[in-house]
PDB file of N, CA and C in Angstrom:
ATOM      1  N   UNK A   1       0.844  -1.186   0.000  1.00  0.00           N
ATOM      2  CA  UNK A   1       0.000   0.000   0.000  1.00  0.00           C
ATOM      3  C   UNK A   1       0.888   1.249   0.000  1.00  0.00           C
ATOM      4  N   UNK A   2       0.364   2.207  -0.596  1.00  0.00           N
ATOM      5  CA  UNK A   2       1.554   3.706  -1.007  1.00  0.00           C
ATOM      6  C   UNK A   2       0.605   4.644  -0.458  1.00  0.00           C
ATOM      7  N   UNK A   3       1.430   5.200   0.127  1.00  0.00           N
ATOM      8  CA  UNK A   3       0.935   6.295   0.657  1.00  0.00           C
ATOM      9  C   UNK A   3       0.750   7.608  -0.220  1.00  0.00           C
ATOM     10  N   UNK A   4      -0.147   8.053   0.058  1.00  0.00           N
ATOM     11  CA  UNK A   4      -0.336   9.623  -1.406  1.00  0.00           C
ATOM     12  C   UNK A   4       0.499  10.540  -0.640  1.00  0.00           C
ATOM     13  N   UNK A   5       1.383  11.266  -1.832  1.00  0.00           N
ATOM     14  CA  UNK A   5       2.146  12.412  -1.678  1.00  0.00           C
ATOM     15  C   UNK A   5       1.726  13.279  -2.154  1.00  0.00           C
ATOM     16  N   UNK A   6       2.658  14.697  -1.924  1.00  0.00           N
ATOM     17  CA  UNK A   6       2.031  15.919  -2.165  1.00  0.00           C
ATOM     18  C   UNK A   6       3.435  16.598  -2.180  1.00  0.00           C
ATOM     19  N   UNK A   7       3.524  17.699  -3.221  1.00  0.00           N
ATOM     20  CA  UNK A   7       4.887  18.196  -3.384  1.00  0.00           C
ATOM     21  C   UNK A   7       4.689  19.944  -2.869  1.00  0.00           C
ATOM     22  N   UNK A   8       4.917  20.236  -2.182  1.00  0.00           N
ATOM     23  CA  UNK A   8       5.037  21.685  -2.042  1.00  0.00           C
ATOM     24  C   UNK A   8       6.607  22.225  -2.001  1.00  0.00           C
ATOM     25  N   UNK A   9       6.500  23.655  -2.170  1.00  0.00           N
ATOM     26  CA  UNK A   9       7.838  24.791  -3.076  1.00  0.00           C
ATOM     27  C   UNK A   9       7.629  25.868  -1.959  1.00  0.00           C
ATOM     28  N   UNK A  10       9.270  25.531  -1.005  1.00  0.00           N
ATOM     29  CA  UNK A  10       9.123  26.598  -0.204  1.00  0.00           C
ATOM     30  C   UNK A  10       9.912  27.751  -0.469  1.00  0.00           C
ATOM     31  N   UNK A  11       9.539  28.836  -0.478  1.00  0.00           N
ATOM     32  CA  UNK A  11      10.806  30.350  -0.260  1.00  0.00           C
ATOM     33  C   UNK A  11      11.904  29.893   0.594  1.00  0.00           C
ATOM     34  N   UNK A  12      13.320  29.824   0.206  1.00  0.00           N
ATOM     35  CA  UNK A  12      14.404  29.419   1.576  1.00  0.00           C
ATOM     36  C   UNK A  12      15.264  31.014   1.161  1.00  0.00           C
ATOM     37  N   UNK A  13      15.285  31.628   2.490  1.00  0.00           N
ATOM     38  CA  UNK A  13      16.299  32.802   2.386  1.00  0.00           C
ATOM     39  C   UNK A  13      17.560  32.135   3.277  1.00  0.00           C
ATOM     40  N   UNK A  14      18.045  32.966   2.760  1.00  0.00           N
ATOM     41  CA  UNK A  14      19.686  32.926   3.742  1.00  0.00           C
ATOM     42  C   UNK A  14      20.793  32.069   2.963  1.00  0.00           C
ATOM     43  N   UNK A  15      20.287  31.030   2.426  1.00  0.00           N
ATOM     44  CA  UNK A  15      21.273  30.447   1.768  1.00  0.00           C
ATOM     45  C   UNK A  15      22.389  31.318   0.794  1.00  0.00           C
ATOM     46  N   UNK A  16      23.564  30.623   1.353  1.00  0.00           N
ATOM     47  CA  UNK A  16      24.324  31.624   0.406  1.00  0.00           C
ATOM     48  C   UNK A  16      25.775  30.629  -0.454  1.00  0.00           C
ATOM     49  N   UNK A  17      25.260  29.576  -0.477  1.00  0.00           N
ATOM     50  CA  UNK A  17      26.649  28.600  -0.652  1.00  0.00           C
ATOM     51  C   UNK A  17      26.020  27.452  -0.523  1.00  0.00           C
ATOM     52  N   UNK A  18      26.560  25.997  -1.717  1.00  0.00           N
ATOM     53  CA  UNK A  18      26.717  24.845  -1.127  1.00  0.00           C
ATOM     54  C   UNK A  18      26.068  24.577  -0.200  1.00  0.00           C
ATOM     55  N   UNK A  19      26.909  24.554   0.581  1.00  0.00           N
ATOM     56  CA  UNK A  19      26.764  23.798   2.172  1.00  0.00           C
ATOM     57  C   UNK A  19      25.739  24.529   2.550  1.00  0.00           C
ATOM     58  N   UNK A  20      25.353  25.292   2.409  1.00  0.00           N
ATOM     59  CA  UNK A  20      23.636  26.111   2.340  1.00  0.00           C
ATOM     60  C   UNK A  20      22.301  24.912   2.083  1.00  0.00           C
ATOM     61  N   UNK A  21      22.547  24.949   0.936  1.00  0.00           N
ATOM     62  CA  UNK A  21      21.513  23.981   0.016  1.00  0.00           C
ATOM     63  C   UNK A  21      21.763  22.245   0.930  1.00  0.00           C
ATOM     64  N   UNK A  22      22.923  21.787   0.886  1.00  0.00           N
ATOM     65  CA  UNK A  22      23.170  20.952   1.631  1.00  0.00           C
ATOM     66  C   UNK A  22      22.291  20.452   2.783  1.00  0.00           C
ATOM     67  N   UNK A  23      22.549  21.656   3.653  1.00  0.00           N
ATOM     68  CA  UNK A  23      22.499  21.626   5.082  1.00  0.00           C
ATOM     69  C   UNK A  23      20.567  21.146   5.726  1.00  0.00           C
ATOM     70  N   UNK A  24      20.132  22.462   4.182  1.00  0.00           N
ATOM     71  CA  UNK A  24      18.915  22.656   4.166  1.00  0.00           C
ATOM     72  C   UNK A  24      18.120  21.348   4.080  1.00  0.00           C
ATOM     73  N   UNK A  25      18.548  20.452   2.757  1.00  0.00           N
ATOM     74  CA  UNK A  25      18.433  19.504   2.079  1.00  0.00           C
ATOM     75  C   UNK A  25      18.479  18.133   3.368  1.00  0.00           C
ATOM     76  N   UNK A  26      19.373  18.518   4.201  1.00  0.00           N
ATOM     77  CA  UNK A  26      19.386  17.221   5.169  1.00  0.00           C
ATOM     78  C   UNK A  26      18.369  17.495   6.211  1.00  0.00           C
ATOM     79  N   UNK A  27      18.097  18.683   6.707  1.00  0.00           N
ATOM     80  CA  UNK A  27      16.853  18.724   7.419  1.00  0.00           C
ATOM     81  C   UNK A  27      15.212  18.364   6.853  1.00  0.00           C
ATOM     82  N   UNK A  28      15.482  19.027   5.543  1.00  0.00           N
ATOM     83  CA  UNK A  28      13.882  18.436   5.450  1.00  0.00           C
ATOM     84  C   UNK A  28      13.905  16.766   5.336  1.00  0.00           C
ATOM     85  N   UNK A  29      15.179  16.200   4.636  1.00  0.00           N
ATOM     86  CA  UNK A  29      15.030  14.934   4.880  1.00  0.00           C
ATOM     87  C   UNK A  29      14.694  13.818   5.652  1.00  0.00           C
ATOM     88  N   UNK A  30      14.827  14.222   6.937  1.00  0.00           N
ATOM     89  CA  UNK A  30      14.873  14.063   8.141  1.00  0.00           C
ATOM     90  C   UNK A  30      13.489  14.221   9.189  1.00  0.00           C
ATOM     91  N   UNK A  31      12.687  14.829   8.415  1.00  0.00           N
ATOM     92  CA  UNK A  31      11.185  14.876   8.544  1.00  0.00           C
ATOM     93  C   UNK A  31      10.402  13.626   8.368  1.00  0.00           C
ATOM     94  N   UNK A  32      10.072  12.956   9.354  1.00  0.00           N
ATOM     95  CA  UNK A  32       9.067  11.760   8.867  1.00  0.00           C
ATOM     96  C   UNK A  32       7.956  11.937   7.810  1.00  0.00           C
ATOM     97  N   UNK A  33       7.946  11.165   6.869  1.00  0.00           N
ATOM     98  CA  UNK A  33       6.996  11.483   6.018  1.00  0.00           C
ATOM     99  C   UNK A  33       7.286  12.172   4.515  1.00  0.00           C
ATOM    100  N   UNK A  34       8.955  12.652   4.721  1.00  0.00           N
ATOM    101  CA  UNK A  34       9.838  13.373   3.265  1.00  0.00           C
ATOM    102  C   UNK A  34      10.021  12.193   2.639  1.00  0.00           C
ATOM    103  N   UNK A  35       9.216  12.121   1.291  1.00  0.00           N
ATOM    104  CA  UNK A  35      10.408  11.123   0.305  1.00  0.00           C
ATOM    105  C   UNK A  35      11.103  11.891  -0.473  1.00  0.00           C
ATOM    106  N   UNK A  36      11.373  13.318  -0.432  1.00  0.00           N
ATOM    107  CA  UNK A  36      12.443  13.515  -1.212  1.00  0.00           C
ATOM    108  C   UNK A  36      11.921  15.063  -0.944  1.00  0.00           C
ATOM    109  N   UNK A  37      13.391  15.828  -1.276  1.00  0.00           N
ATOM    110  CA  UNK A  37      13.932  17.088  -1.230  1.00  0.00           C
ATOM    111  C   UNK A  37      14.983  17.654  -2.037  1.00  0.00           C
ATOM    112  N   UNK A  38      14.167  18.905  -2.866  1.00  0.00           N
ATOM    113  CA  UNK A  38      15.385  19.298  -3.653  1.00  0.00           C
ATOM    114  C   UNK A  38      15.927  20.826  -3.853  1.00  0.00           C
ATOM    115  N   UNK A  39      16.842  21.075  -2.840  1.00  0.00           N
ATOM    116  CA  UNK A  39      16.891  22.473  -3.230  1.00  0.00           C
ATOM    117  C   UNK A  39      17.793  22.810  -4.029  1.00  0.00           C
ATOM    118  N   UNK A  40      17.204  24.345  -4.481  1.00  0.00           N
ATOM    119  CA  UNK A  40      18.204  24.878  -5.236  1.00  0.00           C
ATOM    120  C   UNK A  40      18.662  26.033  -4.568  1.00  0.00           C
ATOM    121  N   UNK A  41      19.869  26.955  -5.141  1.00  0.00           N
ATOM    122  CA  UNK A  41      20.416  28.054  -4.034  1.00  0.00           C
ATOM    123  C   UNK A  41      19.868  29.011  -5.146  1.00  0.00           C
ATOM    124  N   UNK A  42      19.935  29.211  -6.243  1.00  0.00           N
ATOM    125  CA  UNK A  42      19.809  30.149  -7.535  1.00  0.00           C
ATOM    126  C   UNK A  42      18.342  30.506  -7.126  1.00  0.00           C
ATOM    127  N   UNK A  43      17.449  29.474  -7.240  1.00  0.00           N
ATOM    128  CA  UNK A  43      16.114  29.668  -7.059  1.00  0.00           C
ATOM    129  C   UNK A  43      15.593  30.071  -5.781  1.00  0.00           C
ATOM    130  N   UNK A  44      16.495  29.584  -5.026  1.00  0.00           N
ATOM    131  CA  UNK A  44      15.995  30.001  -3.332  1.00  0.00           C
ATOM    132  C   UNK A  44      14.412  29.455  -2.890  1.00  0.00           C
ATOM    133  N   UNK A  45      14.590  27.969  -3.370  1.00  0.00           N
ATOM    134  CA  UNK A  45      13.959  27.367  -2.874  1.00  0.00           C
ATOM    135  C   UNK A  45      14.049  25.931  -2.350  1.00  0.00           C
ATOM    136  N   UNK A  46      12.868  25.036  -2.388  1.00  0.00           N
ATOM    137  CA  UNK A  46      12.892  23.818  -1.754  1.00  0.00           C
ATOM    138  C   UNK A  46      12.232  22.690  -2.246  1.00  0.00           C
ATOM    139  N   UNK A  47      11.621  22.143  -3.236  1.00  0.00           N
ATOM    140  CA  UNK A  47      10.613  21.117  -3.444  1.00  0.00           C
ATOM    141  C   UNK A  47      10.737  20.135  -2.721  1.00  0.00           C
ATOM    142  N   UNK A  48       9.991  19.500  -1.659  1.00  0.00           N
ATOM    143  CA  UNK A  48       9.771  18.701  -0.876  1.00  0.00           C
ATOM    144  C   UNK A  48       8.443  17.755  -1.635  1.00  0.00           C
ATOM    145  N   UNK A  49       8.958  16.513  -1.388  1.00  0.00           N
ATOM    146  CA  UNK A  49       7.488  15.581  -1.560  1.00  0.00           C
ATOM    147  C   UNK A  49       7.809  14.793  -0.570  1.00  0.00           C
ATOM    148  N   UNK A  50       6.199  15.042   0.139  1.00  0.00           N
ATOM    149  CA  UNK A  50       5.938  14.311   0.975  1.00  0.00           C
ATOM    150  C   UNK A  50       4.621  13.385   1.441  1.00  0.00           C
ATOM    151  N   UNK A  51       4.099  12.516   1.999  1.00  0.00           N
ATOM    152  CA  UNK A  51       2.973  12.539   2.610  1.00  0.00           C
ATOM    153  C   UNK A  51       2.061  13.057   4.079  1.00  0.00           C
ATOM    154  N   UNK A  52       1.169  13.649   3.293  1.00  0.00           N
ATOM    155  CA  UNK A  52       0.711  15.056   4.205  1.00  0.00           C
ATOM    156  C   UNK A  52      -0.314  13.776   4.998  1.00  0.00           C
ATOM    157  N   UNK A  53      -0.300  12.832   5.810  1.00  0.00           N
ATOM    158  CA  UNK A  53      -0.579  11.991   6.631  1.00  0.00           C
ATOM    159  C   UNK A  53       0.483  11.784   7.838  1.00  0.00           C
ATOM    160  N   UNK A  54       1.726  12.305   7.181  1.00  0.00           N
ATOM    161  CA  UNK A  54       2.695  12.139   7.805  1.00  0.00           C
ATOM    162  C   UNK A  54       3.000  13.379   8.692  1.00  0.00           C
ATOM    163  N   UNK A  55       3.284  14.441   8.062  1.00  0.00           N
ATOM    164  CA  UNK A  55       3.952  15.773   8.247  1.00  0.00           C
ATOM    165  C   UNK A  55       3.153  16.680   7.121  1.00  0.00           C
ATOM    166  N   UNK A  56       3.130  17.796   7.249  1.00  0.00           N
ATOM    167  CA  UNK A  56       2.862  19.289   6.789  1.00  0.00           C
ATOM    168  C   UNK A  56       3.725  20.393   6.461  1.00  0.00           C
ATOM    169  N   UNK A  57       2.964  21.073   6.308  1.00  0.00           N
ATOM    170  CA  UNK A  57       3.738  22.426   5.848  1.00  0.00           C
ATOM    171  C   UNK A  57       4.492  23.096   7.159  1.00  0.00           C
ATOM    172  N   UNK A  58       3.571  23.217   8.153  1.00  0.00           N
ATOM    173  CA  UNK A  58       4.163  23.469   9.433  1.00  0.00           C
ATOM    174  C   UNK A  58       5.848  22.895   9.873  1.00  0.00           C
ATOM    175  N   UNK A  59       5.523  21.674   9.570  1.00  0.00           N
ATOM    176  CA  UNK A  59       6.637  21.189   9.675  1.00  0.00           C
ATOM    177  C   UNK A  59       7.785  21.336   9.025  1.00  0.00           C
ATOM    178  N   UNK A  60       7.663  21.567   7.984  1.00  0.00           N
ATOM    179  CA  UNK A  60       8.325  21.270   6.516  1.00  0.00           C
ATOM    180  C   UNK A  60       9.321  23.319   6.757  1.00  0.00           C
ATOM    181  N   UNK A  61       8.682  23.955   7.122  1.00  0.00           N
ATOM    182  CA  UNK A  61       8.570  24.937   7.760  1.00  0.00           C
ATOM    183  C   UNK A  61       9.761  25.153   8.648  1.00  0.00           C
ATOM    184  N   UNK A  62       9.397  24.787  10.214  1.00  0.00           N
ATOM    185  CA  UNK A  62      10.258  24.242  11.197  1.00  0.00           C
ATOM    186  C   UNK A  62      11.344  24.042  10.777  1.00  0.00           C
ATOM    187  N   UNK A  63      11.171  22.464  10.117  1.00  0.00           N
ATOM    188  CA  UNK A  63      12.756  22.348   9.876  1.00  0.00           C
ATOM    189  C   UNK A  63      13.718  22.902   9.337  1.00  0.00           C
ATOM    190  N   UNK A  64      13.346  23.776   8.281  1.00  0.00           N
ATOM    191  CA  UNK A  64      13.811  24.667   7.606  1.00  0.00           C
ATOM    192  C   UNK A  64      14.446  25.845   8.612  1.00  0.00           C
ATOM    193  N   UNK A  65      13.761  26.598   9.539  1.00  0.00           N
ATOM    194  CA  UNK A  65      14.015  27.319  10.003  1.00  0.00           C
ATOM    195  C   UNK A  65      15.037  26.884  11.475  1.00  0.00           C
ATOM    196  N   UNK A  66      14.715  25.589  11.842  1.00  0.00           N
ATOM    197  CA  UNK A  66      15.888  25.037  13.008  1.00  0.00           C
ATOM    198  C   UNK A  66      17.050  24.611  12.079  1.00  0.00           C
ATOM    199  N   UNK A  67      17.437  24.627  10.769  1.00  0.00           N
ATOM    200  CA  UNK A  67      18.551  24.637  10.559  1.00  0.00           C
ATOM    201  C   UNK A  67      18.977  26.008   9.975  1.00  0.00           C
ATOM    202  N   UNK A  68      18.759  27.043  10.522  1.00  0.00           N
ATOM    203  CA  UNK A  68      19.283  28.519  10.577  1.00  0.00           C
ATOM    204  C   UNK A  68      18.881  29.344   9.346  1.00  0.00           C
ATOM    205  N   UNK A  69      18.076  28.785   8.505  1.00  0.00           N
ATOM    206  CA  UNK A  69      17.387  29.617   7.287  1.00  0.00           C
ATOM    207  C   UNK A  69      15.762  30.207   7.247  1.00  0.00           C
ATOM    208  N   UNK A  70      15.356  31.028   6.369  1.00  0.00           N
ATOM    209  CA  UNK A  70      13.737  31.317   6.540  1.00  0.00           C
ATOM    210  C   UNK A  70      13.378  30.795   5.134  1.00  0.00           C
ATOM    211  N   UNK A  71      12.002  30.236   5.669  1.00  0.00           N
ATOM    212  CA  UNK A  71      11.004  29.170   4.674  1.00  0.00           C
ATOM    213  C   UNK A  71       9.456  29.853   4.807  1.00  0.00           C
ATOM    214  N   UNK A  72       9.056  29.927   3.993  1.00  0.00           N
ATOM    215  CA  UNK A  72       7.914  30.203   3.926  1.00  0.00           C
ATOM    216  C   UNK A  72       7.051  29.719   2.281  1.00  0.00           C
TER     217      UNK A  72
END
């Protein structure tokens, strides 16, 4: 049985390098419920897919922002 996903595109400020996108990239991973995360630094953003049974935007959110960047 598969669980339904849902992809949302967050605003990430602050990134300014690599290890930016990186850093970012391992927190949302790390979210129960992420099957995948892709940021970019150019775009200054985030595509996350996830299942919203699992975790949310709230969350998706959070993590973003406990690893020292702003998401919205």
């Amino acid at each position: 049985m598969f669980d339904k996903t849902e992809t949302l595109t967050l605003q990430v400020e602050g990134m300014t390098c690599p290890h930016c996108v990186q850093h970012v990239q391992e927190a949302l991973k790390a979210v129960k419920g992420v099957k995948s995360a892709k940021v970019s630094l150019e775009a200054k953003s985030a595509q996350v897919t996830y299942v919203p049974a699992k975790t949310g935007k709230e969350e998706l959110v959070k993590a973003v922002e406990a690893s020292g960047y702003t998401a919205r």
